[in-house]
PDB file of N, CA and C in Angstrom:
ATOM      1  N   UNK A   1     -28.705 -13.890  39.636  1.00  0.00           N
ATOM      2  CA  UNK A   1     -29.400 -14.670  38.628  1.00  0.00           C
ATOM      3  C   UNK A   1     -28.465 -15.773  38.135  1.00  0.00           C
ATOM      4  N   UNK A   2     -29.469 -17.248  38.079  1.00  0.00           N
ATOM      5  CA  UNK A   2     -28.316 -18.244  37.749  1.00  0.00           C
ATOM      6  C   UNK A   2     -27.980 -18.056  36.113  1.00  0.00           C
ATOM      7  N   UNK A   3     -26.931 -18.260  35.570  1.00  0.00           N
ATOM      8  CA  UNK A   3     -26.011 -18.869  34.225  1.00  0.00           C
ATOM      9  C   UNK A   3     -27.329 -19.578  33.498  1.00  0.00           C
ATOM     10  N   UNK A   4     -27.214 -19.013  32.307  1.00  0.00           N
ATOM     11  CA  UNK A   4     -28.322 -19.941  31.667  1.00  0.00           C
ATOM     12  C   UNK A   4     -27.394 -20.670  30.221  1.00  0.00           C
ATOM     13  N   UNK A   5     -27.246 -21.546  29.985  1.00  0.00           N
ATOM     14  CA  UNK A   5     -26.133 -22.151  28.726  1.00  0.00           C
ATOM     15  C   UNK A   5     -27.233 -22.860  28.011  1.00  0.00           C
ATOM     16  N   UNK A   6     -26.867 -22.535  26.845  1.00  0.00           N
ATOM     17  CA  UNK A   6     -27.769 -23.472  25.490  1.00  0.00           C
ATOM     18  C   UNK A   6     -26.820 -24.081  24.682  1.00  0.00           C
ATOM     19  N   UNK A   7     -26.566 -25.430  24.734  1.00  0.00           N
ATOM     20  CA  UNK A   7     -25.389 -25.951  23.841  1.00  0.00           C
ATOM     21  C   UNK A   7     -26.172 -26.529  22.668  1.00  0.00           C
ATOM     22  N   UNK A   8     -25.782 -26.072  21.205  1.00  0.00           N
ATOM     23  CA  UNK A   8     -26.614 -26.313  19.917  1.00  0.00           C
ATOM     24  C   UNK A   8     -25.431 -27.408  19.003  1.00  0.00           C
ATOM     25  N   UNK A   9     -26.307 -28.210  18.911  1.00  0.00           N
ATOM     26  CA  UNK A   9     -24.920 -29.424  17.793  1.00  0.00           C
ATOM     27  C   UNK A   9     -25.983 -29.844  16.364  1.00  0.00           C
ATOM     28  N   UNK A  10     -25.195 -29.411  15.373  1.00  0.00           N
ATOM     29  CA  UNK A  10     -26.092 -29.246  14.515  1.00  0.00           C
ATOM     30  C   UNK A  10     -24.801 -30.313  13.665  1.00  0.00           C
ATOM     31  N   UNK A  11     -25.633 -31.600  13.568  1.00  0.00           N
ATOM     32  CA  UNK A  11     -24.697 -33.006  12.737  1.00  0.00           C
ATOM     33  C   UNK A  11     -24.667 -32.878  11.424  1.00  0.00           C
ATOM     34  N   UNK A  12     -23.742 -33.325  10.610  1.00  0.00           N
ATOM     35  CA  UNK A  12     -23.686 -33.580   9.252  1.00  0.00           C
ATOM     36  C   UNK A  12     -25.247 -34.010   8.699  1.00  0.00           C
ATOM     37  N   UNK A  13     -25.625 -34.624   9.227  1.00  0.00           N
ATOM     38  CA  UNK A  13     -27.219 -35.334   8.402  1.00  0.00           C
ATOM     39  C   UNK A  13     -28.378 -34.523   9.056  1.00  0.00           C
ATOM     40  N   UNK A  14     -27.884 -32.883   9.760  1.00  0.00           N
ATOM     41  CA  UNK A  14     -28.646 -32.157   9.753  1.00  0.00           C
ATOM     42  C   UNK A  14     -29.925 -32.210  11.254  1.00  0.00           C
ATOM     43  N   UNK A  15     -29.619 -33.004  12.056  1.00  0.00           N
ATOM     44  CA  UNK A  15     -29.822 -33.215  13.156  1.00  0.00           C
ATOM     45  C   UNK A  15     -29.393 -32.610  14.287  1.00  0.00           C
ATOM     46  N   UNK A  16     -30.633 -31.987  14.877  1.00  0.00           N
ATOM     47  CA  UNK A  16     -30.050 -30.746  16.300  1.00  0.00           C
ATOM     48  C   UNK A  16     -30.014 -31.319  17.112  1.00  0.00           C
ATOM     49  N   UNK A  17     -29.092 -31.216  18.002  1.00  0.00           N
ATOM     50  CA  UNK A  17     -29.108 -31.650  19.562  1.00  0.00           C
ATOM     51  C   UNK A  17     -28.791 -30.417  20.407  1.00  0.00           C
ATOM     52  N   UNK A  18     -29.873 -30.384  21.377  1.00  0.00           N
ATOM     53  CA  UNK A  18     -29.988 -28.881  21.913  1.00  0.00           C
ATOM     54  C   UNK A  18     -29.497 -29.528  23.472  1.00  0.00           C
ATOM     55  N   UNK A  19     -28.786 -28.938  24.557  1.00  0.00           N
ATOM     56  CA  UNK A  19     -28.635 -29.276  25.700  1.00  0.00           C
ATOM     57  C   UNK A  19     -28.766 -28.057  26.433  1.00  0.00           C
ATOM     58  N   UNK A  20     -29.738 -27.798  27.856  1.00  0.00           N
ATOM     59  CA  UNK A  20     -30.322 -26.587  28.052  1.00  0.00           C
ATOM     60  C   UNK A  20     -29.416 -26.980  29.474  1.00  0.00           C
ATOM     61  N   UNK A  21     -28.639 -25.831  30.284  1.00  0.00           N
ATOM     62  CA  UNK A  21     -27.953 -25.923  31.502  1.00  0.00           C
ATOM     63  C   UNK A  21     -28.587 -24.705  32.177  1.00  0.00           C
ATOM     64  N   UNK A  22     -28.544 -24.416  33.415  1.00  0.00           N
ATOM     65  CA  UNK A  22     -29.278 -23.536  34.288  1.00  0.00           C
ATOM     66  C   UNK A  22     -30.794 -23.030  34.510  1.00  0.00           C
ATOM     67  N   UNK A  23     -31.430 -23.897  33.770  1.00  0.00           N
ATOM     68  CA  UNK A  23     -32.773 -23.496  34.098  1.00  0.00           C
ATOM     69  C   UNK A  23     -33.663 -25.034  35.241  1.00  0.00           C
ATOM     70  N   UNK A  24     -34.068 -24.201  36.207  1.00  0.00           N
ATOM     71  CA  UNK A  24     -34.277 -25.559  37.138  1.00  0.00           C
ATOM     72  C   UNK A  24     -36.002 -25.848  37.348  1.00  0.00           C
ATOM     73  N   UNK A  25     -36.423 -26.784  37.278  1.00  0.00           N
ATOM     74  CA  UNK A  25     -37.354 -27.362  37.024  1.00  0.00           C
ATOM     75  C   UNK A  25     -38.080 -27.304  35.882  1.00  0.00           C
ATOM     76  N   UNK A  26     -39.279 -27.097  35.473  1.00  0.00           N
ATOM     77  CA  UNK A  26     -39.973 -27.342  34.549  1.00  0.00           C
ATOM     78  C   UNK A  26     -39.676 -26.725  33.722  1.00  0.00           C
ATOM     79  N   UNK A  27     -38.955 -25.333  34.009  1.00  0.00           N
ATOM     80  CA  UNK A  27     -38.448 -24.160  32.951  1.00  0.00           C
ATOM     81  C   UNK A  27     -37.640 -24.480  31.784  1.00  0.00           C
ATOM     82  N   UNK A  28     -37.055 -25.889  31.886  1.00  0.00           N
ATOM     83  CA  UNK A  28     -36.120 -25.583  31.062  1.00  0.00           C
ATOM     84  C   UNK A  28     -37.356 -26.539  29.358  1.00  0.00           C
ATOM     85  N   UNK A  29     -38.349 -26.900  30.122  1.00  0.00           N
ATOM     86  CA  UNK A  29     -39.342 -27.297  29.009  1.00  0.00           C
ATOM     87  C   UNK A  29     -39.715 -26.377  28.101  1.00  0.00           C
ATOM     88  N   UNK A  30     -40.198 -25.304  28.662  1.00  0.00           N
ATOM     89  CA  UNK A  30     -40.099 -23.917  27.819  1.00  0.00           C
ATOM     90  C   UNK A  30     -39.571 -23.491  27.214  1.00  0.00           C
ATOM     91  N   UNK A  31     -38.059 -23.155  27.446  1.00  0.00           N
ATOM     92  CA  UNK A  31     -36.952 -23.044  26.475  1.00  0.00           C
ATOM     93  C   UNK A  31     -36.904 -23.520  25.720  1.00  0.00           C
ATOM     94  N   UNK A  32     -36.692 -25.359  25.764  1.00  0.00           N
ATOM     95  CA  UNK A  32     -36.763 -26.254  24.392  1.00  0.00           C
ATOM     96  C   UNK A  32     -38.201 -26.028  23.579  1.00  0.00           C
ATOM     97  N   UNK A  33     -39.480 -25.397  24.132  1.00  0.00           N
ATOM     98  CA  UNK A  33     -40.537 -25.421  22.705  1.00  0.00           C
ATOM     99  C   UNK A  33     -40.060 -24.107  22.427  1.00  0.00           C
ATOM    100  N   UNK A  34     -39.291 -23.529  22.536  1.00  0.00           N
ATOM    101  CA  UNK A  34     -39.094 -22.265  21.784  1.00  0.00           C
ATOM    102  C   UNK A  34     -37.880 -21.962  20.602  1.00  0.00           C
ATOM    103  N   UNK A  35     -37.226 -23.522  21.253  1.00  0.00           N
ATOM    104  CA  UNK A  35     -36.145 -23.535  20.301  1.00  0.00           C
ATOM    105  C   UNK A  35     -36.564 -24.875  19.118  1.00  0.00           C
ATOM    106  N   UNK A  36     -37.820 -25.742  19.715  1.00  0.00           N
ATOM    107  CA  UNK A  36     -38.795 -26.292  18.949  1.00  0.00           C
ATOM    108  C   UNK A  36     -39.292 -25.647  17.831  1.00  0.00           C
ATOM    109  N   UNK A  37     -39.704 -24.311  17.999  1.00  0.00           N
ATOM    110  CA  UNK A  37     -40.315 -23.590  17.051  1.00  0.00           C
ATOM    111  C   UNK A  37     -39.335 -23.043  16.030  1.00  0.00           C
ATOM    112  N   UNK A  38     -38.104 -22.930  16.126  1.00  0.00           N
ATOM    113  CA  UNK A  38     -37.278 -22.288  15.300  1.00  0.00           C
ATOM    114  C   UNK A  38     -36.598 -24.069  14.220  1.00  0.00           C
ATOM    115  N   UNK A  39     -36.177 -24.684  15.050  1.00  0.00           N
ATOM    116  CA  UNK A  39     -35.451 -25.504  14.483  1.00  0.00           C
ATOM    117  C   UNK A  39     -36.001 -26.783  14.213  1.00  0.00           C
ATOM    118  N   UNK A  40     -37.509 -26.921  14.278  1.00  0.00           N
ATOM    119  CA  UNK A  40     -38.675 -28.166  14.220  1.00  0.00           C
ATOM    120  C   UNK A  40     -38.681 -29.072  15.387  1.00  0.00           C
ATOM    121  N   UNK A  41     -39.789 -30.324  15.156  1.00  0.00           N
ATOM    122  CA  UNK A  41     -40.320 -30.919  16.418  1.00  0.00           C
ATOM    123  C   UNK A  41     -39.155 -31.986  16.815  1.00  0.00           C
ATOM    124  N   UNK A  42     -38.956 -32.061  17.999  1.00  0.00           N
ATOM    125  CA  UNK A  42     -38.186 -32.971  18.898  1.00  0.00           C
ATOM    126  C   UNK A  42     -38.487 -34.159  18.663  1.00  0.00           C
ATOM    127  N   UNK A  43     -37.306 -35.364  18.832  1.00  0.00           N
ATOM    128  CA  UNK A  43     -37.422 -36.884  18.612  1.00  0.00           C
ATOM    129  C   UNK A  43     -37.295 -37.700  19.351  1.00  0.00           C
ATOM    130  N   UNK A  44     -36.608 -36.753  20.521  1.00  0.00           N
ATOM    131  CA  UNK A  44     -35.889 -37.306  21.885  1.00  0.00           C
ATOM    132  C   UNK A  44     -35.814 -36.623  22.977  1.00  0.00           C
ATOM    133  N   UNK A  45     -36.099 -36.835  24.630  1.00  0.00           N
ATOM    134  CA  UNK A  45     -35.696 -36.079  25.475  1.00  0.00           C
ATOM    135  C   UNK A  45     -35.160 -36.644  26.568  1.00  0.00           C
ATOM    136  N   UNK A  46     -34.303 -35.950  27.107  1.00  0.00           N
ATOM    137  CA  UNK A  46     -33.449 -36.918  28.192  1.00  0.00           C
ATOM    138  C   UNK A  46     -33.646 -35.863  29.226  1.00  0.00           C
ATOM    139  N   UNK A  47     -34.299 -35.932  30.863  1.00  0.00           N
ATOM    140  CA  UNK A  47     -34.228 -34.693  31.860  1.00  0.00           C
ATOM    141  C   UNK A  47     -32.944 -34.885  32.513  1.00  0.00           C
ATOM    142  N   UNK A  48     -32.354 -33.891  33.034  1.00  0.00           N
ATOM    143  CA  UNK A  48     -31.350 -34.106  34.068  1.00  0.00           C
ATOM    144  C   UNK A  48     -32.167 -33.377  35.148  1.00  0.00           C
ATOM    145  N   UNK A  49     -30.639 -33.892  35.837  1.00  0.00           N
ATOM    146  CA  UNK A  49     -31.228 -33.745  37.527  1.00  0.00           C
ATOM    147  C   UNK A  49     -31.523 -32.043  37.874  1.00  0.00           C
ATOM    148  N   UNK A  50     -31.231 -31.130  37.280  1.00  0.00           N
ATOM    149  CA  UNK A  50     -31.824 -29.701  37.518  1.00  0.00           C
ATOM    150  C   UNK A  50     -33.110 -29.608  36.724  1.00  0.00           C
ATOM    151  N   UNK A  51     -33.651 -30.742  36.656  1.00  0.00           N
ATOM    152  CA  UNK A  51     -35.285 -30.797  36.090  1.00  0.00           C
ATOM    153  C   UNK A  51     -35.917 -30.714  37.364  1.00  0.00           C
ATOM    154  N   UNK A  52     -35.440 -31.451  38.020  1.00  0.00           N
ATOM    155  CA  UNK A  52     -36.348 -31.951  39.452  1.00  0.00           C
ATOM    156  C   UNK A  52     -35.684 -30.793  40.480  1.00  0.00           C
ATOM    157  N   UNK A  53     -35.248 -30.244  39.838  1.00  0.00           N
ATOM    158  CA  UNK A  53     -35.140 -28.856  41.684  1.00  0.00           C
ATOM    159  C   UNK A  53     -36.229 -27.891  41.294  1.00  0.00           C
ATOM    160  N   UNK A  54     -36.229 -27.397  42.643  1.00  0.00           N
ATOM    161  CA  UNK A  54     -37.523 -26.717  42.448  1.00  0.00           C
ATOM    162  C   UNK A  54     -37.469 -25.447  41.498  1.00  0.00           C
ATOM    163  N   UNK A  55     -38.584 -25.143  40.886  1.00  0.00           N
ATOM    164  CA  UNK A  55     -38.645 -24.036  39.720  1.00  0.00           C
ATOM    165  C   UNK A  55     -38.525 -22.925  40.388  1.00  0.00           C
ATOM    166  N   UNK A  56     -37.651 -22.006  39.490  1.00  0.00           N
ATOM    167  CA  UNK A  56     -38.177 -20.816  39.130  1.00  0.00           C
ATOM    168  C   UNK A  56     -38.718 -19.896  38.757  1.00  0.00           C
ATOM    169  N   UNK A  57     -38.740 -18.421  38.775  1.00  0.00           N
ATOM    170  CA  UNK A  57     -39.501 -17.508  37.834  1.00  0.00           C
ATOM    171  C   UNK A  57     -38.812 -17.088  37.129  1.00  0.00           C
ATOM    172  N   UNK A  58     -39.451 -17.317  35.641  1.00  0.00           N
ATOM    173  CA  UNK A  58     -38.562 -17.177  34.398  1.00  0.00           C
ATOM    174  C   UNK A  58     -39.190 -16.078  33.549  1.00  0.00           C
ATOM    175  N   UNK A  59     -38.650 -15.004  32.370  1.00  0.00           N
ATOM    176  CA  UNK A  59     -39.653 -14.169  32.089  1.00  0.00           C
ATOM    177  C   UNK A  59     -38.492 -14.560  30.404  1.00  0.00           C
ATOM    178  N   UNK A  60     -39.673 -14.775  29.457  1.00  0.00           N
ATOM    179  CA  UNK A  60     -38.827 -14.364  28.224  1.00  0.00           C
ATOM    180  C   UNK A  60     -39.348 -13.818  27.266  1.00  0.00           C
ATOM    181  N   UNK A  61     -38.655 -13.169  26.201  1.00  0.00           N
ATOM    182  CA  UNK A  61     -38.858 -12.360  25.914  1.00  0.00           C
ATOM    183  C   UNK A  61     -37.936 -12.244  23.977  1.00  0.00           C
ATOM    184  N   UNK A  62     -38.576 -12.590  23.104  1.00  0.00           N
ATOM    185  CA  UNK A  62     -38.130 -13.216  21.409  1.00  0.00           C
ATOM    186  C   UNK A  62     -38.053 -12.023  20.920  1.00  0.00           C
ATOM    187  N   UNK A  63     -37.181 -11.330  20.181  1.00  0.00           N
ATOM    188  CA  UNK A  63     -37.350 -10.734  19.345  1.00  0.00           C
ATOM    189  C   UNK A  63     -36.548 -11.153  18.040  1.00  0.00           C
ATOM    190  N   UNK A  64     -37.910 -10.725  17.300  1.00  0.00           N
ATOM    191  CA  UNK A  64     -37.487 -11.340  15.599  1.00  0.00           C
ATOM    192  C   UNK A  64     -37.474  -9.944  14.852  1.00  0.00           C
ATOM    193  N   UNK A  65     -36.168 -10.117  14.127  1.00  0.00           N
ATOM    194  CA  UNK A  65     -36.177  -8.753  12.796  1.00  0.00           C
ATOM    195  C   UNK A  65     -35.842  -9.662  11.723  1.00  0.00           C
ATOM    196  N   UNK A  66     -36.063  -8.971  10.553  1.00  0.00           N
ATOM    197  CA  UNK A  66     -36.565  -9.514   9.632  1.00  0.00           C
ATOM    198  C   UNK A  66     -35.328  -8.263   8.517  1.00  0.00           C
TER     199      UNK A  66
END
């Protein structure tokens, strides 16, 4: 199973910049609305080149405690 990396930069004026590494093709769209949902709606998106290889099968799986 490939390395999956989530790099989170959270700026002084409170601005996320999320950078998603190992997920290849469309998958890694998924990831970001999920980290959409926690940290609000996106302003910007930039694909890299492991956007365009071919996808995988991805299974996920949130758990929230409270």
């Amino acid at each position: 199973m490939p390395e999956r990396e989530y790099e989170i930069t959270i700026a002084p004026d409170g601005t996320v910049e999320l950078n998603i590494h190992g997920h290849k093709g469309k998958g890694c769209l998924d990831v970001a609305k999920i980290f959409e949902q926690i940290v609000g709606e996106k302003k910007s998106q930039q694909l890299t080149a492991e956007f365009y290889e071919p996808e995988e099968q991805v299974h996920y799986r949130i758990d929230q405690s409270r």
